[in-house]
N, C-alpha and C. Protein backbone atom coordinates (compact mmCIF):
# COMPACT_ATOMS: atom_id res chain seq x y z
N UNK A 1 -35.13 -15.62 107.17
CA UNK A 1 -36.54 -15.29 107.31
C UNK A 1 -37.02 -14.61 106.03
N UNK A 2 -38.28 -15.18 105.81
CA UNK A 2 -38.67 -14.32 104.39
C UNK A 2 -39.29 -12.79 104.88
N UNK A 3 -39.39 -12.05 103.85
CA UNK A 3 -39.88 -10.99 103.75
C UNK A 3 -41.53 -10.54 103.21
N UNK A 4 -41.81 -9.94 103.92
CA UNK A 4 -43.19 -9.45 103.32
C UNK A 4 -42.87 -7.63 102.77
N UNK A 5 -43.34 -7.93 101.29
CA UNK A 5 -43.02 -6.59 100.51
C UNK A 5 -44.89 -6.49 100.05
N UNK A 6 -44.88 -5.02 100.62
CA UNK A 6 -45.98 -4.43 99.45
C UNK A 6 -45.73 -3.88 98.34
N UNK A 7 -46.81 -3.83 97.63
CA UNK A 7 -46.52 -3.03 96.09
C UNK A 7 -47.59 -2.21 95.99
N UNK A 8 -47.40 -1.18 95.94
CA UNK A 8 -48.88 -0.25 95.81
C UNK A 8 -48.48 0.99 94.86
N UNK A 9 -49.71 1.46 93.88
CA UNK A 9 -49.36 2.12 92.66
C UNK A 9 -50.54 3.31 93.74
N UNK A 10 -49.95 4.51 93.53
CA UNK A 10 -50.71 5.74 94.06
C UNK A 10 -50.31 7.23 93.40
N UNK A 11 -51.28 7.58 93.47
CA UNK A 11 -51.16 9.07 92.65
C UNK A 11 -50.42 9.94 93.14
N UNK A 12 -50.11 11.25 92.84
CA UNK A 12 -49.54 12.11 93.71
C UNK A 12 -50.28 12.78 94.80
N UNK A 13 -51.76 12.66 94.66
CA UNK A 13 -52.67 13.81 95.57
C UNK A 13 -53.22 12.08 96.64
N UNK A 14 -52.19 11.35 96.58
CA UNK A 14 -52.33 9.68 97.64
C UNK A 14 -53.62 8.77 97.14
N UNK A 15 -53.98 8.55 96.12
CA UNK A 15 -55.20 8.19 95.69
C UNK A 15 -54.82 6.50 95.71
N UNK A 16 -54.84 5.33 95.88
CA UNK A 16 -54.36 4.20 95.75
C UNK A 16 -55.73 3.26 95.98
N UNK A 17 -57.06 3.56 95.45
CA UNK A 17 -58.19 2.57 95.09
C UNK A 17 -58.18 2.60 94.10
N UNK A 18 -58.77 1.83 92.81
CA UNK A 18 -58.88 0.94 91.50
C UNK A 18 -57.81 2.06 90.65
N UNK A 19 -56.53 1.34 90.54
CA UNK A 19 -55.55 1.80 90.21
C UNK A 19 -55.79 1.35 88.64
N UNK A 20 -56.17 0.21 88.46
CA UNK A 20 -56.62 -0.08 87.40
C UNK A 20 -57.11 0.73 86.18
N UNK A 21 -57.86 1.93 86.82
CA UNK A 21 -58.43 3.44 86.14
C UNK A 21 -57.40 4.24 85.61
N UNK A 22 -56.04 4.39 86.39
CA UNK A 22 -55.35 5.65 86.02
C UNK A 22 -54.13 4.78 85.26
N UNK A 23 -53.23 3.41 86.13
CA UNK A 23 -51.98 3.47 85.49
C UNK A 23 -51.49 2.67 83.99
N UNK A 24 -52.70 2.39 83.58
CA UNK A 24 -52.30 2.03 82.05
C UNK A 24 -51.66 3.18 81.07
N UNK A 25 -51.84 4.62 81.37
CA UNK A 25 -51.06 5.33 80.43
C UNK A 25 -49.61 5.41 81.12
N UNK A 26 -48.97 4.73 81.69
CA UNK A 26 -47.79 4.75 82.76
C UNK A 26 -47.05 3.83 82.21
N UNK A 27 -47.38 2.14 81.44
CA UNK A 27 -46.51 1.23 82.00
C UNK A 27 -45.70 1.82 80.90
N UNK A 28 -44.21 1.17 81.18
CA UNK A 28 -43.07 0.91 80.67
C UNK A 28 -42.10 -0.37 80.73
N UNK A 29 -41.56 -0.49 79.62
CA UNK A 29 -40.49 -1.98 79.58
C UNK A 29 -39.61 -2.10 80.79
N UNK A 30 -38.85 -1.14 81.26
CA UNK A 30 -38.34 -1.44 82.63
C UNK A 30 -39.10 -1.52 83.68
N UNK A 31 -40.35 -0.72 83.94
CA UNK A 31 -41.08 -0.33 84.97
C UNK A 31 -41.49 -2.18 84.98
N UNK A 32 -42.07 -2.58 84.22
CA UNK A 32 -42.70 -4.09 83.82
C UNK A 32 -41.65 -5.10 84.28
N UNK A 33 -40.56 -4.93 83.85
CA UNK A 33 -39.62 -5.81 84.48
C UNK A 33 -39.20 -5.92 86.18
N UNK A 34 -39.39 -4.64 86.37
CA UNK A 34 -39.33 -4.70 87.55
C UNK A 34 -40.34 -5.73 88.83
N UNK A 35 -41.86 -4.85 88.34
CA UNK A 35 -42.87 -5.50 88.66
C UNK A 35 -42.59 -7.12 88.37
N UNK A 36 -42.50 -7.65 87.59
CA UNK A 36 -42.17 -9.22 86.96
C UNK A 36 -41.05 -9.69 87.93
N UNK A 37 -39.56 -8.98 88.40
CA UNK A 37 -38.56 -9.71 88.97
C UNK A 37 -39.47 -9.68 90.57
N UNK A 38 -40.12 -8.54 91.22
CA UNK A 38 -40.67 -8.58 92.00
C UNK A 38 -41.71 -9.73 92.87
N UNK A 39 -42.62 -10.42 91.52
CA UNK A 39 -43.23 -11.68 91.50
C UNK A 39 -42.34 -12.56 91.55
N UNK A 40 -41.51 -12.57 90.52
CA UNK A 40 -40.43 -14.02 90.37
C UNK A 40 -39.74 -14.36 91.67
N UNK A 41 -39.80 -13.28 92.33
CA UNK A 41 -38.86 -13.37 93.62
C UNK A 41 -39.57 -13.80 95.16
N UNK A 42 -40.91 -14.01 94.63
CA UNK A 42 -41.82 -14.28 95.51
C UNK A 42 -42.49 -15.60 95.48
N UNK A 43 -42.78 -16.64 96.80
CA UNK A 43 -43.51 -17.84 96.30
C UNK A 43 -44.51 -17.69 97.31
N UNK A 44 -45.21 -16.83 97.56
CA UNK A 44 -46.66 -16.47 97.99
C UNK A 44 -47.43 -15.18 98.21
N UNK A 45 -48.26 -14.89 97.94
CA UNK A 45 -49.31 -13.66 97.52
C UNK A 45 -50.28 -13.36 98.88
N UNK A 46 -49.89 -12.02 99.86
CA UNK A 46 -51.41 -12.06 100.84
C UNK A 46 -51.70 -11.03 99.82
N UNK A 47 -53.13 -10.99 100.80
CA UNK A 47 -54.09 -10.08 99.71
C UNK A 47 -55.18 -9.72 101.39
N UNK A 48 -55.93 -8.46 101.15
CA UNK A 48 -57.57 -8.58 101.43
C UNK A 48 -58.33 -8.77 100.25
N UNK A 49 -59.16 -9.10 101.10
CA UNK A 49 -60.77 -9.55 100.02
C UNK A 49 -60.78 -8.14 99.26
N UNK A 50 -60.70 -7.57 99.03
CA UNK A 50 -61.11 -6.05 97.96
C UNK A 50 -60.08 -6.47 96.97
N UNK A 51 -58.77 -6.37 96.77
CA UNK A 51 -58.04 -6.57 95.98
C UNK A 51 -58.07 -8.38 95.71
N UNK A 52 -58.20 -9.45 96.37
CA UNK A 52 -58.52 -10.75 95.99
C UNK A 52 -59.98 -10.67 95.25
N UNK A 53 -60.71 -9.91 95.53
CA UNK A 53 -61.74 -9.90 94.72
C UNK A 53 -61.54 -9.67 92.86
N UNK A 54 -60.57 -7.83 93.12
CA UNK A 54 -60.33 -7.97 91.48
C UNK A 54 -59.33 -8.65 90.94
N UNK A 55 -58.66 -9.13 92.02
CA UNK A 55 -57.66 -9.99 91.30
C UNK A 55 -57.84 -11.05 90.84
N UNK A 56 -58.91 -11.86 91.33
CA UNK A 56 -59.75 -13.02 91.02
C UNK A 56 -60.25 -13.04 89.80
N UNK A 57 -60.89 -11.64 89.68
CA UNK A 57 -61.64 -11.80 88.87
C UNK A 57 -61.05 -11.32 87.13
N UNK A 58 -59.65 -11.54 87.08
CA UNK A 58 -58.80 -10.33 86.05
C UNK A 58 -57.83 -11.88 85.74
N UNK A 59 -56.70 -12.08 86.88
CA UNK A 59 -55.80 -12.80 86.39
C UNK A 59 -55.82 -14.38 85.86
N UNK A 60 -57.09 -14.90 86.16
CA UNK A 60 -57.45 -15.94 85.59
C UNK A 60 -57.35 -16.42 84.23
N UNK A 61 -57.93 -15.41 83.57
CA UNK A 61 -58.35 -15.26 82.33
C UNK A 61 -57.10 -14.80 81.76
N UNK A 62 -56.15 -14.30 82.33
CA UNK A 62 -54.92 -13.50 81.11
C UNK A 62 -53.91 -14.38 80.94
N UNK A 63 -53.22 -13.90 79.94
CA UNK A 63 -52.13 -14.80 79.52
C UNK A 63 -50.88 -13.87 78.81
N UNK A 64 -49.81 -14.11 78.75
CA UNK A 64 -48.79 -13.39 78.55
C UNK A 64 -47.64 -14.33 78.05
N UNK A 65 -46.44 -13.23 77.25
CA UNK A 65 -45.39 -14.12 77.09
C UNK A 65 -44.24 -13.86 78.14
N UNK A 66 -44.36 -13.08 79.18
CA UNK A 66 -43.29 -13.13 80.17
C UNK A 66 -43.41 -13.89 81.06
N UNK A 67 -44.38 -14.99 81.23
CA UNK A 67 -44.80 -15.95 82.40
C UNK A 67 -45.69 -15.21 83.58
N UNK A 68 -46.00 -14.23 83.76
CA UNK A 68 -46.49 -13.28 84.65
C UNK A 68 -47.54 -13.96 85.32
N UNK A 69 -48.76 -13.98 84.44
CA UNK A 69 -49.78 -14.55 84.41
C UNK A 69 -49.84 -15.69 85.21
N UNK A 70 -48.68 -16.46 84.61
CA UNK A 70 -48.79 -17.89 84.91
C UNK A 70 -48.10 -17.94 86.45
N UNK A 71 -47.61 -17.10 86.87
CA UNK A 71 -46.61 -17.43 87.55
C UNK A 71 -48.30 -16.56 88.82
N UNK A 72 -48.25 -15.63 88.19
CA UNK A 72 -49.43 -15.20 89.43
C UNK A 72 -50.56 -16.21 89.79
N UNK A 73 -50.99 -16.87 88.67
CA UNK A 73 -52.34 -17.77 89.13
C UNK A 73 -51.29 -19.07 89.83
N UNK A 74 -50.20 -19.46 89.69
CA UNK A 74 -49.81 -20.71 89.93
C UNK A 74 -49.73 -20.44 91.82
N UNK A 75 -49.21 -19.17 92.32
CA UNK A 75 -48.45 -19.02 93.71
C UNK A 75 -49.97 -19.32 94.45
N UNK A 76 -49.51 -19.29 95.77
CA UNK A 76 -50.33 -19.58 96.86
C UNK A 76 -50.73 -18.37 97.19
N UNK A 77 -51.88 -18.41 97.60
CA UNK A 77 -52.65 -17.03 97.67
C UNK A 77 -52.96 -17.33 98.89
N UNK A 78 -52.75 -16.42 99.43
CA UNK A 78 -53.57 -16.14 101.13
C UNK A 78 -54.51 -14.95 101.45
N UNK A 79 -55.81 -14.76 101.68
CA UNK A 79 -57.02 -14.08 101.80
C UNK A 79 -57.17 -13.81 103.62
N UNK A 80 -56.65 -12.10 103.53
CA UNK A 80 -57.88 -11.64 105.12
C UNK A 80 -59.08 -11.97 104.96
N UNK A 81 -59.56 -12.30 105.12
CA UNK A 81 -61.29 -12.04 105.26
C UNK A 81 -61.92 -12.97 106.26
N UNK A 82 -63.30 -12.02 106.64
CA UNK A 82 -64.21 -12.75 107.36
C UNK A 82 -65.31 -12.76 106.61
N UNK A 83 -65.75 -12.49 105.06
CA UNK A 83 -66.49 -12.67 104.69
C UNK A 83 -66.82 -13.49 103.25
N UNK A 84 -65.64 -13.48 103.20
CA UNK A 84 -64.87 -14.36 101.66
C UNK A 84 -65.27 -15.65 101.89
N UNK A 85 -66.20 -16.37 100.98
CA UNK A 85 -66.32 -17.83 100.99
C UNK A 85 -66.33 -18.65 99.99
N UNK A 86 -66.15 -19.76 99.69
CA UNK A 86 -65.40 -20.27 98.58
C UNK A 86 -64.69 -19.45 97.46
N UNK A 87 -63.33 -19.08 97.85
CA UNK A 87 -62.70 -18.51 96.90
C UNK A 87 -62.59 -19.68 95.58
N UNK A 88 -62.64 -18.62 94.16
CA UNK A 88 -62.73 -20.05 93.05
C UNK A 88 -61.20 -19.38 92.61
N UNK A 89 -60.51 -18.52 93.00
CA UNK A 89 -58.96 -18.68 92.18
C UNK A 89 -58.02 -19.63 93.03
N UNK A 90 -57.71 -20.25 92.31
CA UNK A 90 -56.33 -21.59 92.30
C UNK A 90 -55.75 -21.36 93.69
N UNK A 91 -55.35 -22.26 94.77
CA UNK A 91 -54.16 -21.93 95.25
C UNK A 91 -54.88 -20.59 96.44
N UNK A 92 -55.93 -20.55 96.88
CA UNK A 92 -56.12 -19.79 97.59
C UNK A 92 -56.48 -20.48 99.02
N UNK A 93 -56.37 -19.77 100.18
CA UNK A 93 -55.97 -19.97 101.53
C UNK A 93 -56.96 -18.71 101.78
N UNK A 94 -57.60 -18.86 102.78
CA UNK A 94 -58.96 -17.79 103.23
C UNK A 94 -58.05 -17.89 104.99
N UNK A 95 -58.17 -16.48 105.68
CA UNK A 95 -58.06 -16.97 107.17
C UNK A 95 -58.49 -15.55 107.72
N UNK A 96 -59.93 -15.36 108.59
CA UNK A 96 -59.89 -14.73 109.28
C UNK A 96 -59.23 -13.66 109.75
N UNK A 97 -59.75 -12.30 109.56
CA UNK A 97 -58.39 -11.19 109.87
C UNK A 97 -57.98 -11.13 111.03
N UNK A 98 -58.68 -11.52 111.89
CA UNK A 98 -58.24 -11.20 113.33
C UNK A 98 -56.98 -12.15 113.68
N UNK A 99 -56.90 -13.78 113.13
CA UNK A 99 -55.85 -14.84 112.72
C UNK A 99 -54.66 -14.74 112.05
N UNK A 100 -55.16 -13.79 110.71
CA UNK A 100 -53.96 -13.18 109.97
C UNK A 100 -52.52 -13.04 109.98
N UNK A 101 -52.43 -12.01 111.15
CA UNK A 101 -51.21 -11.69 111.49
C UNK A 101 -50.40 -13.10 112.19
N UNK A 102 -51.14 -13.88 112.61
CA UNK A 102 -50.20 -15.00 113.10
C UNK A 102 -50.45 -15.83 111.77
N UNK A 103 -50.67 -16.09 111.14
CA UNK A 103 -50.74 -16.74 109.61
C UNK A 103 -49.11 -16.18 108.97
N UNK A 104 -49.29 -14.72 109.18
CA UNK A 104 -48.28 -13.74 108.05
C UNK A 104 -46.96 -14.35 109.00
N UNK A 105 -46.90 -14.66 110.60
CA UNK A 105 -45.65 -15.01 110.94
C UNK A 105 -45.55 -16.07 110.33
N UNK A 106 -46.16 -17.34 110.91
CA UNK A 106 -45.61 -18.38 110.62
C UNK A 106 -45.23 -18.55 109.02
N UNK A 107 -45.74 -17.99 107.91
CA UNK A 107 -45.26 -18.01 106.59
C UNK A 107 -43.96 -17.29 106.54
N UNK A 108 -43.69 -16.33 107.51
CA UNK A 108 -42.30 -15.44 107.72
C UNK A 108 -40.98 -16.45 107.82
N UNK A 109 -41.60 -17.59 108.88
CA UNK A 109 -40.89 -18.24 109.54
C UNK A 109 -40.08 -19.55 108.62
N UNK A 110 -41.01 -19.82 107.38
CA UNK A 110 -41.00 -20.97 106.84
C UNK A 110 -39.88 -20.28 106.01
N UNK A 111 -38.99 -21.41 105.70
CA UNK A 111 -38.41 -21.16 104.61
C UNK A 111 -39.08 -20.87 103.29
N UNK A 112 -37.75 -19.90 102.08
CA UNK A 112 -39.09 -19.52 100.90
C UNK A 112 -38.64 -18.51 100.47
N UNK A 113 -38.90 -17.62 99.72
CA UNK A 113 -38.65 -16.64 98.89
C UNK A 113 -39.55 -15.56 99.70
N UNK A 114 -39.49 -14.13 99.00
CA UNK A 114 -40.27 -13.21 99.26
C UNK A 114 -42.15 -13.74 99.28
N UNK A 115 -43.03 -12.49 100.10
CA UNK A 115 -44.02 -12.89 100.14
C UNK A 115 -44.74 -11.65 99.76
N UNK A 116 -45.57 -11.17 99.19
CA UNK A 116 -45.74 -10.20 98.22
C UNK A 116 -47.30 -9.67 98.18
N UNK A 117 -47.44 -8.41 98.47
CA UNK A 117 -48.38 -7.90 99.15
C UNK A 117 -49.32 -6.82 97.94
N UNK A 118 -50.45 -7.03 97.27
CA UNK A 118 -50.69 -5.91 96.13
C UNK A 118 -51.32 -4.91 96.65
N UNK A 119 -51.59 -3.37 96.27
CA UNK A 119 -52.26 -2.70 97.04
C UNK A 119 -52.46 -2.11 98.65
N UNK A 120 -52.85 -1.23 98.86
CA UNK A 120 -52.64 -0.78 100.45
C UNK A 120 -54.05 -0.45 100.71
N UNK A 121 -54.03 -1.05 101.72
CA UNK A 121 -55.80 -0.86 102.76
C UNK A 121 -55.52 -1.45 103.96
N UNK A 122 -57.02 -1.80 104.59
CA UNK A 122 -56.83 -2.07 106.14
C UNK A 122 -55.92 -3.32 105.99
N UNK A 123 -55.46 -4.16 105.50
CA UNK A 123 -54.54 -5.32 105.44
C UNK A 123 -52.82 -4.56 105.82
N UNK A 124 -52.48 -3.96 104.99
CA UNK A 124 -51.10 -3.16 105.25
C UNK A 124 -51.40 -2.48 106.37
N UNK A 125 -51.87 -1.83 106.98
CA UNK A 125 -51.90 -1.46 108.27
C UNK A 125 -51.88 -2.32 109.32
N UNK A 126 -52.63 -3.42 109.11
CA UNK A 126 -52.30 -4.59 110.19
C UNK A 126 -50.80 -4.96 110.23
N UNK A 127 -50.56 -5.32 109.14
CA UNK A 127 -48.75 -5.97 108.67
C UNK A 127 -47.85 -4.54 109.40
N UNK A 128 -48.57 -3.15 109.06
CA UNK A 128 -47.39 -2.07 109.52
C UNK A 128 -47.53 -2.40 111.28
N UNK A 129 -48.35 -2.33 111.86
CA UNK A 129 -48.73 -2.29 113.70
C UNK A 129 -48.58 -3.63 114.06
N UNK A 130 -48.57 -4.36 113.26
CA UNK A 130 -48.24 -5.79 114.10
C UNK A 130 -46.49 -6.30 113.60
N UNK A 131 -45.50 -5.11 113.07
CA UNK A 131 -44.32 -5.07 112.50
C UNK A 131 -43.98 -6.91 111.77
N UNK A 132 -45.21 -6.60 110.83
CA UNK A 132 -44.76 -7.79 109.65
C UNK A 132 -44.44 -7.12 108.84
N UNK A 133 -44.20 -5.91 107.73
CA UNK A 133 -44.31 -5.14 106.74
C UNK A 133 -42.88 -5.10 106.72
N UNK A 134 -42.00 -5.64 105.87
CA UNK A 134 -40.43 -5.56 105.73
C UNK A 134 -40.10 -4.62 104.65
N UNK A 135 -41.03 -4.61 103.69
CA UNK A 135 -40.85 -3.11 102.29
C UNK A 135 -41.93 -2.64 101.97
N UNK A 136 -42.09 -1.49 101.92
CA UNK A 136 -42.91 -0.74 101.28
C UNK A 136 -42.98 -0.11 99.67
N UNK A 137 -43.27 -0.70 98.60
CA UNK A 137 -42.92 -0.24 97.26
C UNK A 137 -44.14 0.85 97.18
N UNK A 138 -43.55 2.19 96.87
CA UNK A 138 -45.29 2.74 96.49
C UNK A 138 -44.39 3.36 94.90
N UNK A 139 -45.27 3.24 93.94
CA UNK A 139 -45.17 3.13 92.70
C UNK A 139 -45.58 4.50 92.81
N UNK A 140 -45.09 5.70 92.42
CA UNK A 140 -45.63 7.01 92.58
C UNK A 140 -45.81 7.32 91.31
N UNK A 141 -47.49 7.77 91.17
CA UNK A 141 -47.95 7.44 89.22
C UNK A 141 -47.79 9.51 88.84
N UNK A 142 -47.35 10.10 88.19
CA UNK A 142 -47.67 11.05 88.13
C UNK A 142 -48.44 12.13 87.54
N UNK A 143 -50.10 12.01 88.35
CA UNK A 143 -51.06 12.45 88.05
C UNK A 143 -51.71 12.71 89.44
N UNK A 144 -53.11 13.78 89.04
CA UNK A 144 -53.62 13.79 90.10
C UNK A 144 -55.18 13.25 89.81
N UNK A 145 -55.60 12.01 90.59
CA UNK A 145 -56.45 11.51 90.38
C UNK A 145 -58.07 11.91 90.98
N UNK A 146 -57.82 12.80 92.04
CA UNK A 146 -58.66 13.51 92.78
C UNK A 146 -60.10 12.60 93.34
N UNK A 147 -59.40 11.58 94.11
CA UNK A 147 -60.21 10.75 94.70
C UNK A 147 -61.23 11.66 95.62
N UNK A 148 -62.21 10.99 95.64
CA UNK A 148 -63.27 11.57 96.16
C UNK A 148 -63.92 11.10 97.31
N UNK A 149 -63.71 9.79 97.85
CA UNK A 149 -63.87 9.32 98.97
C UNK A 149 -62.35 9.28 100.21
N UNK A 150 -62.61 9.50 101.36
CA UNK A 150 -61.65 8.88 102.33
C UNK A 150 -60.88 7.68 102.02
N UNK A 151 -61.73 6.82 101.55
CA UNK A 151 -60.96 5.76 101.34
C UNK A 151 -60.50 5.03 100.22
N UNK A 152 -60.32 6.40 99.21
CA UNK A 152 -59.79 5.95 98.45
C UNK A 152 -57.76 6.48 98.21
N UNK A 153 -57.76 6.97 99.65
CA UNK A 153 -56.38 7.19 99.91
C UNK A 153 -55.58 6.86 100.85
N UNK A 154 -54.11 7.03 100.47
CA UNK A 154 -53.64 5.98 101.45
C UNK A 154 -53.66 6.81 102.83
N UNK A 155 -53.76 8.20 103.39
CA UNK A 155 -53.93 8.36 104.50
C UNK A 155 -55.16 7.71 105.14
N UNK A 156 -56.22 7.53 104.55
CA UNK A 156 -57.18 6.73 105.29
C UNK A 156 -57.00 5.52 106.23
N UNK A 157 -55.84 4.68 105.42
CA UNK A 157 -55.52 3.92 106.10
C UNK A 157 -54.44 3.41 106.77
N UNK A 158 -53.57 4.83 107.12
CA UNK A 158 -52.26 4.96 107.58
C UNK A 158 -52.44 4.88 109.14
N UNK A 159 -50.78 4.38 109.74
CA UNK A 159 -51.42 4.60 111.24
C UNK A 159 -49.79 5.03 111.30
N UNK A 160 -49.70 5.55 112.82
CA UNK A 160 -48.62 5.92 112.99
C UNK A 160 -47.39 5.04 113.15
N UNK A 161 -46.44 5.24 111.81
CA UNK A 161 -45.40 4.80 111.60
C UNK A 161 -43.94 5.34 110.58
N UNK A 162 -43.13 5.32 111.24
CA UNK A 162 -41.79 5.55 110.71
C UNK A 162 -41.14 4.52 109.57
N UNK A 163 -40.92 5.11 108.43
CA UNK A 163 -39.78 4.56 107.11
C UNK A 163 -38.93 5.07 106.97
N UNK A 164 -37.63 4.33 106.42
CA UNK A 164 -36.39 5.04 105.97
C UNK A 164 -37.00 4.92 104.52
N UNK A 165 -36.07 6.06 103.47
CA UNK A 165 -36.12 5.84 102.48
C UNK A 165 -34.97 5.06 101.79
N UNK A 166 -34.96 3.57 101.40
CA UNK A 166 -33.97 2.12 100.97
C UNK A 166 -33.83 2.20 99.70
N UNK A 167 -34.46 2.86 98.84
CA UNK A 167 -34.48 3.29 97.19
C UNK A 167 -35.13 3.75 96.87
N UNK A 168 -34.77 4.45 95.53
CA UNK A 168 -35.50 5.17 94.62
C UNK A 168 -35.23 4.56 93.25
N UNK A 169 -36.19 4.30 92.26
CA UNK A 169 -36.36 4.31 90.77
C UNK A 169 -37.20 5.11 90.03
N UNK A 170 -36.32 5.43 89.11
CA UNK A 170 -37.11 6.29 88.15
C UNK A 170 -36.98 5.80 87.07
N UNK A 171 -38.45 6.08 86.21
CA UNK A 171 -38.58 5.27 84.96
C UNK A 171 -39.17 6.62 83.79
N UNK A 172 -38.83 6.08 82.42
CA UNK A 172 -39.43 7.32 81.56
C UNK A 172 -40.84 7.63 81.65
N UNK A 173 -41.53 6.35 82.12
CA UNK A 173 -42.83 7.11 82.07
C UNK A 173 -43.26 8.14 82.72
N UNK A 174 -42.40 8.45 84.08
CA UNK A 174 -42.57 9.21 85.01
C UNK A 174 -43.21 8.46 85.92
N UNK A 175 -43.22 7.31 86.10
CA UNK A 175 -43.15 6.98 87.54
C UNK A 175 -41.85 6.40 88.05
N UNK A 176 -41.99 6.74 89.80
CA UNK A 176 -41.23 6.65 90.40
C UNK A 176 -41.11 5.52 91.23
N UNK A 177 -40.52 4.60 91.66
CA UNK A 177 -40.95 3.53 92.48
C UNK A 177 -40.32 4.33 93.97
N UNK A 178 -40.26 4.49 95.24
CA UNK A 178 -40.09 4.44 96.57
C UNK A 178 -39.72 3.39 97.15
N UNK A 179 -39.06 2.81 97.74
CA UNK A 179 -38.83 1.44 98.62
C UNK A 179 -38.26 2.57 99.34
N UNK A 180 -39.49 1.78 100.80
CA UNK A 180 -39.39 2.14 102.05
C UNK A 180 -39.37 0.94 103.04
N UNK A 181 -38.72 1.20 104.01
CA UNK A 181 -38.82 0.27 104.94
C UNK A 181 -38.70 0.45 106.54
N UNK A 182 -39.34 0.02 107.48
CA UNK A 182 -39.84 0.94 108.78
C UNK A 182 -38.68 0.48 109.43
N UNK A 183 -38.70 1.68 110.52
CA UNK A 183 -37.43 2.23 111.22
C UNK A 183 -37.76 1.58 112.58
């Protein structure tokens, strides 16, 4: 059975909306590789519409020499939404959130590699309560970003659930990766 892994980059004070803002003074050559074997190891992408939105609108256009790029616009993309209509990135699959979770099985079910989850919002909470969520990566950035809305943290959209802690990485930049996985 494949796996569904999230990846989510969050501050120390839990800040995990437009990550985009804080973790460019962070990356590193291992930290990057990691992220990269993480994709490679995956042959499909869910998403919600908030993060399919900037992701749409970012990875199209880039290009790289580690295949990253290529390898992100090439996979199959699958979209929560009920309001998303004609998605224009490659390889995208739209389905109703309320449908979702039986979407996320039957892709469980299929043979395949990992299935690879960016960011945490109301989407990871569905995957945690409907026990699709097989890893939890939270990329722990170390800063305090001092989000200012509810929802721009991950308690906003936490519900009650138990993780073991399955690893730890540490990188020079000072972030930490977490792999968690529910009990």
């Amino acid at each position: 059975m494949r796996r569904v892994i999230n990846s989510t980059y969050m501050s120390i004070d839990g800040v995990v909306q437009e990550p985009q803002r804080w973790t460019f003074g962070y990356r590193s050559e291992d930290a990057a590789q990691y992220a990269q074997d993480l994709l490679f190891d995956a042959d499909a992408l869910i998403m919600g519409r908030r993060t399919y939105e900037v992701f749409s609108g970012a990875w199209p256009k880039m290009t790289d020499d580690t295949g990253m790029a290529d390898r992100m616009n090439a996979l199959p993309k699958f979209v929560a939404s009920d309001t998303l209509t004609n998605p224009a990135w490659n390889n995208t699959t739209v389905t109703g959130v309320d449908a979702f979770p039986s979407l996320v099985r039957d892709l469980k079910d299929k043979p395949g590699q990992n299935i690879v989850q960016y960011g945490y919002g109301p989407l990871t909470t569905a995957l945690i309560r409907e026990r699709l969520l097989d890893e939890l990566h939270i990329w722990l950035h170390p800063l305090f970003c001092g989000g200012t809305e509810p929802g721009d943290l991950i308690s906003h959209h936490a519900i009650d659930a138990k993780f073991h802690l399955a690893d730890v990485r540490h990188y020079d930049s000072g972030v930490v990766i977490l792999n968690y996985q529910p009990v």
